[in-house]
Protein backbone atom coordinates (compact mmCIF):
# COMPACT_ATOMS: atom_id res chain seq x y z
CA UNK A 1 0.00 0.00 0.00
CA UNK A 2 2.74 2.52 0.66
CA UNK A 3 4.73 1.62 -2.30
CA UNK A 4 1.72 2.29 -4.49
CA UNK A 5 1.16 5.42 -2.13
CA UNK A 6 4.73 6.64 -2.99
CA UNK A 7 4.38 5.73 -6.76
CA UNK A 8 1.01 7.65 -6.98
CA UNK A 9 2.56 10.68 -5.24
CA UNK A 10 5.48 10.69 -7.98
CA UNK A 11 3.36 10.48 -10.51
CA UNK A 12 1.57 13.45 -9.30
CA UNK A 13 4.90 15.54 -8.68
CA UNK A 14 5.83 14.71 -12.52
CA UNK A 15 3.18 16.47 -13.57
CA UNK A 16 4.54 19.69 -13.23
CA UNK A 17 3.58 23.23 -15.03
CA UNK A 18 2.89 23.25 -18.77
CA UNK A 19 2.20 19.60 -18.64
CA UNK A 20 -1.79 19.08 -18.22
CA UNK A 21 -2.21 18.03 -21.48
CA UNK A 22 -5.24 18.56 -24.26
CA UNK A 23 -7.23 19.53 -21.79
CA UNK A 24 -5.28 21.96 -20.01
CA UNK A 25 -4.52 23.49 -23.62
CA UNK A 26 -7.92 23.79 -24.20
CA UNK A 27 -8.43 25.56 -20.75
CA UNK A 28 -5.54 27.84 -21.41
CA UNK A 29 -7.02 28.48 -24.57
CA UNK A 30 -10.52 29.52 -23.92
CA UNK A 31 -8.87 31.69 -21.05
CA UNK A 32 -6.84 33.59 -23.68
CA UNK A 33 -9.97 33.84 -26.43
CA UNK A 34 -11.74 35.79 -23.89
CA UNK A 35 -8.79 37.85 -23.46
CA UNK A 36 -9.07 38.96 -27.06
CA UNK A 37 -12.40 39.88 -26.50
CA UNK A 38 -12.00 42.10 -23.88
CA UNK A 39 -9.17 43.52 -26.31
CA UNK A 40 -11.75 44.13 -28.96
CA UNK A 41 -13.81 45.74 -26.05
CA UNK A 42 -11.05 48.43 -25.21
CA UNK A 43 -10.11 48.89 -28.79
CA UNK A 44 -13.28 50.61 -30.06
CA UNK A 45 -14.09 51.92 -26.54
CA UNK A 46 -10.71 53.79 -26.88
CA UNK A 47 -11.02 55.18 -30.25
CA UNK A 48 -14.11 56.58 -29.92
CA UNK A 49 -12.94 58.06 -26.20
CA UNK A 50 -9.44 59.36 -27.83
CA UNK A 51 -11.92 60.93 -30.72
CA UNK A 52 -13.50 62.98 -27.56
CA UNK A 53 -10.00 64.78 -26.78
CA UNK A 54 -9.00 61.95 -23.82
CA UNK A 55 -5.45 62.56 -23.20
CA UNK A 56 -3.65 59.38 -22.96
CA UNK A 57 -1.50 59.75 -19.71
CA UNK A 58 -4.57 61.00 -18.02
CA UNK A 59 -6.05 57.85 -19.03
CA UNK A 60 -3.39 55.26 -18.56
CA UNK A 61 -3.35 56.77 -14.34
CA UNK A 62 -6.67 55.50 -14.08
CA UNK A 63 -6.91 52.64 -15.96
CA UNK A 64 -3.51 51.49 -14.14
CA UNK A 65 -4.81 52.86 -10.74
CA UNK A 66 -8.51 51.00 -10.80
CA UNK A 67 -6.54 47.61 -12.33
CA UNK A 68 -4.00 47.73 -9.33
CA UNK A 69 -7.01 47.91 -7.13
CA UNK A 70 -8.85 45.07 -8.78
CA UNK A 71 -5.84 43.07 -9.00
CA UNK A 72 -5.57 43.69 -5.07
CA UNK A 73 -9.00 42.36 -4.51
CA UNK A 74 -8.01 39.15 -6.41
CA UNK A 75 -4.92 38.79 -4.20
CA UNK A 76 -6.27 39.24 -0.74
CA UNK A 77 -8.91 36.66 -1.36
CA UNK A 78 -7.32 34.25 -3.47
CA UNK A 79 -3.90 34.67 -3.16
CA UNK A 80 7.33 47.95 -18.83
CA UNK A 81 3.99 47.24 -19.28
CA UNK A 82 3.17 50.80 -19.27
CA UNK A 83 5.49 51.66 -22.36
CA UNK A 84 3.64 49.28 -24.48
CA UNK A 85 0.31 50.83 -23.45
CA UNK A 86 1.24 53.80 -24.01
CA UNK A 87 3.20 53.51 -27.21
CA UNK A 88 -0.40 51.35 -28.13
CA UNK A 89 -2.53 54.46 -27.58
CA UNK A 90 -0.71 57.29 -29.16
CA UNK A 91 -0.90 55.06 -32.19
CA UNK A 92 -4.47 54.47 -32.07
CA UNK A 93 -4.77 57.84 -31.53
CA UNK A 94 -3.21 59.26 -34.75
CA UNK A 95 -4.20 56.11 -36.91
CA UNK A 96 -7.33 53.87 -36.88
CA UNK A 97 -8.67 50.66 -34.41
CA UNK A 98 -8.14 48.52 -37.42
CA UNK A 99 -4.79 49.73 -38.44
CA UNK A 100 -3.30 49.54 -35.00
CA UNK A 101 -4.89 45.95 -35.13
CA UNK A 102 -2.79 44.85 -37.19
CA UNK A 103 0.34 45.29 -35.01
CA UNK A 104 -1.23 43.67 -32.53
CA UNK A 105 -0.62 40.88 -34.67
CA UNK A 106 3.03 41.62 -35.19
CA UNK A 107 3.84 40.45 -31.71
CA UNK A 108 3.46 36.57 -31.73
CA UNK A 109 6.30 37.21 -35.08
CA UNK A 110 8.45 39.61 -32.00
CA UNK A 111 7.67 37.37 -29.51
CA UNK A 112 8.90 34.69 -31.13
CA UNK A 113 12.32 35.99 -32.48
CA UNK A 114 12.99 37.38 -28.99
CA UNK A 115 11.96 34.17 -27.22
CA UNK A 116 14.43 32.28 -29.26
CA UNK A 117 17.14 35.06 -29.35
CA UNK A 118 17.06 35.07 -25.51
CA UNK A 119 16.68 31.34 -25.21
CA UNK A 120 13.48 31.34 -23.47
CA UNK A 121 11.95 29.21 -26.19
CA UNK A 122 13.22 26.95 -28.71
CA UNK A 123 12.89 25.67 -32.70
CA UNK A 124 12.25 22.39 -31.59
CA UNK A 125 13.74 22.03 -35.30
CA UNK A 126 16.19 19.80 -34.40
CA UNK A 127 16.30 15.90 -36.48
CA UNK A 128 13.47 17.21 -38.57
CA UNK A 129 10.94 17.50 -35.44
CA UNK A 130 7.35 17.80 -37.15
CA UNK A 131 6.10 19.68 -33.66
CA UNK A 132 9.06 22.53 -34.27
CA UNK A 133 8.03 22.97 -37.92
CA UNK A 134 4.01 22.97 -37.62
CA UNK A 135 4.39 25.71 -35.12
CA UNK A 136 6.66 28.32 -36.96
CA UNK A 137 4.24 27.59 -40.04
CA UNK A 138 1.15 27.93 -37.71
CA UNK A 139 2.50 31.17 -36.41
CA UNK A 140 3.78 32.30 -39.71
CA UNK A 141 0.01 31.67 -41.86
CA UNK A 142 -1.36 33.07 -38.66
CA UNK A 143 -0.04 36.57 -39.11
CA UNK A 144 -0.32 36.39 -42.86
CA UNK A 145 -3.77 35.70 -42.38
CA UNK A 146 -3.79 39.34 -40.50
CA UNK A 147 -1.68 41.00 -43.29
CA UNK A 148 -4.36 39.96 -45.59
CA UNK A 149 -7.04 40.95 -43.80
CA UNK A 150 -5.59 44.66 -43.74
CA UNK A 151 -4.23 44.90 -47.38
CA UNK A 152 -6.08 42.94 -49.65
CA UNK A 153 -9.99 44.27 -50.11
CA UNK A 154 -11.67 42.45 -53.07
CA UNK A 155 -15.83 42.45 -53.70
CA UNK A 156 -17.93 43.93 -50.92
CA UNK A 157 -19.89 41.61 -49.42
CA UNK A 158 -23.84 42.58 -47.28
CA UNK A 159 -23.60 39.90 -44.54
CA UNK A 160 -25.99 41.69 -42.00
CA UNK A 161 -29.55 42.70 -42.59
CA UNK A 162 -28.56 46.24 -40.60
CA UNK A 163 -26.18 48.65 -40.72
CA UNK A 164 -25.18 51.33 -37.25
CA UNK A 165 -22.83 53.77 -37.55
CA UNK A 166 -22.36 55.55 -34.11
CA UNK A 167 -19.04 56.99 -35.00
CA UNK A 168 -20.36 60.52 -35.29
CA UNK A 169 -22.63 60.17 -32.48
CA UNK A 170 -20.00 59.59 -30.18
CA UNK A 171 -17.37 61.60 -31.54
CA UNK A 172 -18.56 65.17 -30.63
CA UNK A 173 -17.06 68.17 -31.66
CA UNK A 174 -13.33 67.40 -30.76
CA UNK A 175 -10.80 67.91 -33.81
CA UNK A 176 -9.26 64.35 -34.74
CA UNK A 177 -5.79 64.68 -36.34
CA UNK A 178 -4.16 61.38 -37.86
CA UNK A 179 -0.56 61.53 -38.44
CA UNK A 180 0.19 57.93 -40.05
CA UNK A 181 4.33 57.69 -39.95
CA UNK A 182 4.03 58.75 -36.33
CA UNK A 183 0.95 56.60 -35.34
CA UNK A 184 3.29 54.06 -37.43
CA UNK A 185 6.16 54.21 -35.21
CA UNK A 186 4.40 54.17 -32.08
CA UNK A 187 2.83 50.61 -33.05
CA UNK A 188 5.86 49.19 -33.89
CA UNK A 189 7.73 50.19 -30.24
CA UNK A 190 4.23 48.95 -28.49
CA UNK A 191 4.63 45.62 -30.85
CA UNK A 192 8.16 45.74 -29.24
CA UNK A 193 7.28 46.43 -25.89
CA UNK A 194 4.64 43.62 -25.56
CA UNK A 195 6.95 41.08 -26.77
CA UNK A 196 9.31 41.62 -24.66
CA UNK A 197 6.57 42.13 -21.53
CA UNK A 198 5.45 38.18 -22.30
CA UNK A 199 9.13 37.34 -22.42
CA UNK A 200 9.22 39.14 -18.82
CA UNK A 201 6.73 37.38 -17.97
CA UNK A 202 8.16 33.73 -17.29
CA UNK A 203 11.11 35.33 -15.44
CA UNK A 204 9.08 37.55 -13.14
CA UNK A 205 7.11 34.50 -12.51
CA UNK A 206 9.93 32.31 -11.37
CA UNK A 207 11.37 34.47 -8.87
CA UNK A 208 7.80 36.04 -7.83
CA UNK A 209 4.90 33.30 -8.33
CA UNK A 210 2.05 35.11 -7.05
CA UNK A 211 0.49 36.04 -10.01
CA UNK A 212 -2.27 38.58 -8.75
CA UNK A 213 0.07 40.44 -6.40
CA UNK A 214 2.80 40.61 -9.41
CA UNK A 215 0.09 42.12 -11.60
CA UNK A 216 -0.89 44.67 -8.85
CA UNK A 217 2.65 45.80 -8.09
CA UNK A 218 2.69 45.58 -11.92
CA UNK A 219 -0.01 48.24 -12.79
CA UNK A 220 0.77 50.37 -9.16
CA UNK A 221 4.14 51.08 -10.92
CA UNK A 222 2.39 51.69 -14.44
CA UNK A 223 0.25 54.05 -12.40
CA UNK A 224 2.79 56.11 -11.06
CA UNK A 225 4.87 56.14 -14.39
CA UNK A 226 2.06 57.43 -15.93
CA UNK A 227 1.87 60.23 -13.81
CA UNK A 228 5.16 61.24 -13.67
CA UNK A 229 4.89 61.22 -17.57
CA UNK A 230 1.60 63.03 -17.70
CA UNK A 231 2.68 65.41 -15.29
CA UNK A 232 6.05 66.39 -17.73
CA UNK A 233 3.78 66.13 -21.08
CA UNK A 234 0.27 67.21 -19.70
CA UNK A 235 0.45 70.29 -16.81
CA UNK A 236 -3.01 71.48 -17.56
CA UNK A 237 -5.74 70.69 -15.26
CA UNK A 238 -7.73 70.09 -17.76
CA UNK A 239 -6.15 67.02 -19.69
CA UNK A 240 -6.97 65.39 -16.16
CA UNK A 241 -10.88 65.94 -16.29
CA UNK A 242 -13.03 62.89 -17.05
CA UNK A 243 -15.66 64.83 -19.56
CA UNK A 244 -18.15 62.51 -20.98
CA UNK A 245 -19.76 59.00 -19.49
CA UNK A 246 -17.98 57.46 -22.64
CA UNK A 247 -14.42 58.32 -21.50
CA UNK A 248 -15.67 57.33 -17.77
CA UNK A 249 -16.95 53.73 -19.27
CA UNK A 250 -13.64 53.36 -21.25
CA UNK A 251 -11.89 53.60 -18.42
CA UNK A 252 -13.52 51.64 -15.97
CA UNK A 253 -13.83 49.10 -18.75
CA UNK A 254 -10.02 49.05 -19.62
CA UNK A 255 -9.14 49.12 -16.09
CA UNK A 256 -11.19 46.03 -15.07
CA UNK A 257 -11.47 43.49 -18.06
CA UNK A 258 -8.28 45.03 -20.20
CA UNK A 259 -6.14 45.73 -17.23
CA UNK A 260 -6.67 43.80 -14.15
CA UNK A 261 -8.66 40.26 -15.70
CA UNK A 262 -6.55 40.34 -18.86
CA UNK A 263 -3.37 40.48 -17.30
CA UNK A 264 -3.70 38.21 -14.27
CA UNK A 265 -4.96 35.31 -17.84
CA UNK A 266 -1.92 36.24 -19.74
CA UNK A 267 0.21 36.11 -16.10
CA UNK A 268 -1.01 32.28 -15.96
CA UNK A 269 -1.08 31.69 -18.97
CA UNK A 270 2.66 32.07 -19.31
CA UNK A 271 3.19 30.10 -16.47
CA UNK A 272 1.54 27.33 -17.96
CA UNK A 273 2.28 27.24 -22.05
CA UNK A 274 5.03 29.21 -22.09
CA UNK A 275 5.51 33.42 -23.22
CA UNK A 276 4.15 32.23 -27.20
CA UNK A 277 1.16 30.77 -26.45
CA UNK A 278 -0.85 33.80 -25.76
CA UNK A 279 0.50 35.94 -27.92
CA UNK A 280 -0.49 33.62 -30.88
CA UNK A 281 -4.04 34.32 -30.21
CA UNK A 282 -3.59 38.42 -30.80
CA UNK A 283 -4.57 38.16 -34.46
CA UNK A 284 -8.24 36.82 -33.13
CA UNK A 285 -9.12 40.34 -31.59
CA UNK A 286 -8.62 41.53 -35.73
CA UNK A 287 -11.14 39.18 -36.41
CA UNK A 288 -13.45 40.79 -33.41
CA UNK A 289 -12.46 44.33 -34.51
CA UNK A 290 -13.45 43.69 -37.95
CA UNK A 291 -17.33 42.32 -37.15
CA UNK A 292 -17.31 44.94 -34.18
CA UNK A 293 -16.95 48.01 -36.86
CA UNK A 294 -19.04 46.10 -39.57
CA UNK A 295 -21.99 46.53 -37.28
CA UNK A 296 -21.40 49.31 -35.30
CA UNK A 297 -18.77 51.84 -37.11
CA UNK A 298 -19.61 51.17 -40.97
CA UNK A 299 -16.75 49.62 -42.09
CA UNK A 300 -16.79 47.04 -44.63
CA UNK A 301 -16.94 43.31 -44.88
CA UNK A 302 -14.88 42.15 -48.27
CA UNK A 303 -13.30 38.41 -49.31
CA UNK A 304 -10.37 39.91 -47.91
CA UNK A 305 -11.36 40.38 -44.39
CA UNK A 306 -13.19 36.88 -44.45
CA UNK A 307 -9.92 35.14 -46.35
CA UNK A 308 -7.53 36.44 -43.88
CA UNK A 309 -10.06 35.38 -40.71
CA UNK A 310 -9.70 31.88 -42.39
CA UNK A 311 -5.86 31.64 -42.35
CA UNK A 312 -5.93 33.24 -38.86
CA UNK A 313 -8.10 30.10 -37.96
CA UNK A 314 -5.70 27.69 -39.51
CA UNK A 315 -2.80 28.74 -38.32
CA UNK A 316 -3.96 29.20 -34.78
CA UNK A 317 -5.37 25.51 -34.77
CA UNK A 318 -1.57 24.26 -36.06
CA UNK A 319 0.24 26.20 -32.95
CA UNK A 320 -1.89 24.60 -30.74
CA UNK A 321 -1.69 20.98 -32.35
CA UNK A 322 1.61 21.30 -32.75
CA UNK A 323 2.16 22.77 -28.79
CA UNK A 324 0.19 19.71 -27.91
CA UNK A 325 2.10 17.12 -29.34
CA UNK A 326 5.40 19.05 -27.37
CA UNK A 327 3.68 18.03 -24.26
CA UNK A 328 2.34 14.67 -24.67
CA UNK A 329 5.62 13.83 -26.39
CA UNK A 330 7.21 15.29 -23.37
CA UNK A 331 5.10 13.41 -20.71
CA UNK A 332 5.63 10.30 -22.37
CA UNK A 333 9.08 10.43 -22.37
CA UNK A 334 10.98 9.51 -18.97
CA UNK A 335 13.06 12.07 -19.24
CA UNK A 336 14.03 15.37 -17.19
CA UNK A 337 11.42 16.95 -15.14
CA UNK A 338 10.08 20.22 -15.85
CA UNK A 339 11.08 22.68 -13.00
CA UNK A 340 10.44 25.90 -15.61
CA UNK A 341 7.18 28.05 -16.60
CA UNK A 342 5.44 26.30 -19.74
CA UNK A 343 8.06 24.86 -22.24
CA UNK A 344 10.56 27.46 -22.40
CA UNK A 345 13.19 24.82 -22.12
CA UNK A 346 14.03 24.80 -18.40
CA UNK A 347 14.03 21.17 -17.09
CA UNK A 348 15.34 19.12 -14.51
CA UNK A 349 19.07 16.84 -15.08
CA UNK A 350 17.72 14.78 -12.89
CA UNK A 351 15.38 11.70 -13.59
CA UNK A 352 12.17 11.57 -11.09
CA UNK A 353 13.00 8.21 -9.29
CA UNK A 354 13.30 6.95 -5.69
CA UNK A 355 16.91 6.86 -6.24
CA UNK A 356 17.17 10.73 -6.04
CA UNK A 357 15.21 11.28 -2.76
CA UNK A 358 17.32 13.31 -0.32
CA UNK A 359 18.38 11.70 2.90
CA UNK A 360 16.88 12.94 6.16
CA UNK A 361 19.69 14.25 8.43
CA UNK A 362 17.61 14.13 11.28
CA UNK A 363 16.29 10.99 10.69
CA UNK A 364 19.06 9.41 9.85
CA UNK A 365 21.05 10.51 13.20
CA UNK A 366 17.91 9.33 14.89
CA UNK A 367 17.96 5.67 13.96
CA UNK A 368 21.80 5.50 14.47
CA UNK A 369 20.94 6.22 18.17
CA UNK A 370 18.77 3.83 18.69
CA UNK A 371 20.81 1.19 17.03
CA UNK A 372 23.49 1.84 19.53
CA UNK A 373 21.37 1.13 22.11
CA UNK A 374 21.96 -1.90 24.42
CA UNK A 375 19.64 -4.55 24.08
């Protein structure tokens, strides 16, 4: 009975992080699909707020301030991010919510090349591994399915029986200036930034593993960054004053579901599949943004958009077949032990066996005592 005790118990201690399987892919998954819809959530909310005259420093205070709290809340009961976000909404602000889409996109192609420039992920391409190779091509027709989407038009195509615009009913009587090489730039350093923030991720998580306190220290010192930046950009009183219920809702909404929920998901979801995995389901909130401003904004529906939505679909399915096949290739095996975040690569020398069970000092000393004693 002990033996099979001790043997159940090891089992259970093999199966570390990263390595629950189809079904915790699918978990992990679902987790990160609502992510992208609170994304699509904060991306329209935001454009139509920044087309009221929010300033963005103003903004990021409070959305970082209310997340922090939120994120608090989690933590008591169950347990560089900033220049991204802002680098995000300047370029939102001086381009479109579909054009900054699609360097949302960019980042699983950044995360990726910094992952395996840093050596937090590998190829896997090694003796002509089919796992390695189905998951640079997933990623790869995954982002071309976004490029699509954004360049190639074709026929227009009537899908729904109405048509809202509430762009200029929402948009007042602020002046909206677009500056495209500037918005331009700013996309690319927040397409930097958030690469390297799910890169950060793992690492923060090893030495810090409480993922709702992390995020709350994360978005306390986004808060006060913000202000100090705000402060040296924004002195006026004004730029602080919350006008209209839309910028009040954008906020609250960013700060809760795009803030605080999102980024304890992504926090665990690192910890489980690895800094990759959830940035290879970014190009899904393109595919949100898309039917979002069909219905609501007026923009239109063409073979394009619903060509690139179907490559975004297939490559998205062959990440996550071929991540699954890493992991049940990797429990089978009797190989190292994962002691690392996911499968960026970080595993045990040592084989889980009996064999390598540390001897009790205080234990042992104990029995050596009473074998000395006279019988």
């Amino acid at each position: 009975m002990e033996d099979a005790a001790a043997g159940e118990g090891e089992r259970r201690e093999e199966k570390g992080p990263g390595q629950g399987g189809s079904t915790g892919v699918v978990r992990v998954s679902l987790c990160m699909l609502l992510v992208q819809v609170f994304q699509t959530g904060m991306a329209v909310l935001s454009k139509l707020a920044l087309n009221q005259g929010m300033v963005v420093f103003p903004f990021l205070v409070y959305r970082n301030a209310i997340g922090a709290i939120c994120v608090s809340c989690f933590a008591l009961i169950l347990e560089s991010l900033t220049m991204a976000m802002s680098f995000f909404y300047y370029g939102l602000r001086d381009t479109s919510a579909a054009y900054s889409s699609i360097f949302i996109n960019l980042i699983p192609v950044a995360t990726f090349i910094f992952s395996v420039a840093l050596r937090v992920e590998s190829l896997g391409l090694r003796k002509g591994n089919i796992s390695g190779i189905i998951k640079v091509l997933g990623t790869v027709v995954c982002v071309g399915g976004a490029m699509v989407i954004s360049r190639y038009k074709g026929k227009v195509l009537h899908i729904w029986p109405f048509h809202i615009n509430i762009t200029h009913a929402v948009s007042g009587t602020a002046v909206i200036s677009q500056n495209l090489p500037r918005g331009t730039s700013f996309l690319i350093g927040s397409c930097v930034s958030y690469a390297l923030w799910f890169i950060l991720q793992v690492k923060m998580f090893k030495a810090f593993p409480s993922i709702y306190w992390s995020t709350a220290l994360t978005c306390l010192v986004g808060c006060l960054q913000s202000g100090f930046l705000g402060l040296l950009f924004n002195r006026e009183t004004t730029a602080w004053l919350v006008r209209t219920k839309l910028q009040l809702v954008t906020i609250v909404y960013s700060s809760v579901l795009n803030t605080a929920v999102t980024s304890v998901i992504v926090t665990w979801a690192v910890s489980k599949r690895g800094p990759i995995f959830p940035s290879i389901f970014a190009p899904l909130s393109l595919i949100f943004i898309t039917i979002v401003e069909s219905l609501l904004m007026g923009l239109e529906i063409t073979i394009g958009s619903l060509l690139g939505m179907f490559l975004i679909i297939v490559g998205i399915y062959a990440f996550l077949w071929a991540k699954t096949r890493e992991l049940t290739e990797r429990q089978r095996s009797a190989a190292p032990l994962s002691v690392g975040a996911g499968d960026i690569g970080m595993v045990s020398t040592l084989p889980r066996t009996r064999s390598t069970v540390m001897p009790d000092p205080v234990q042992d000393s104990a029995q050596q005592k009473v074998e000395k004693l006279p019988v």
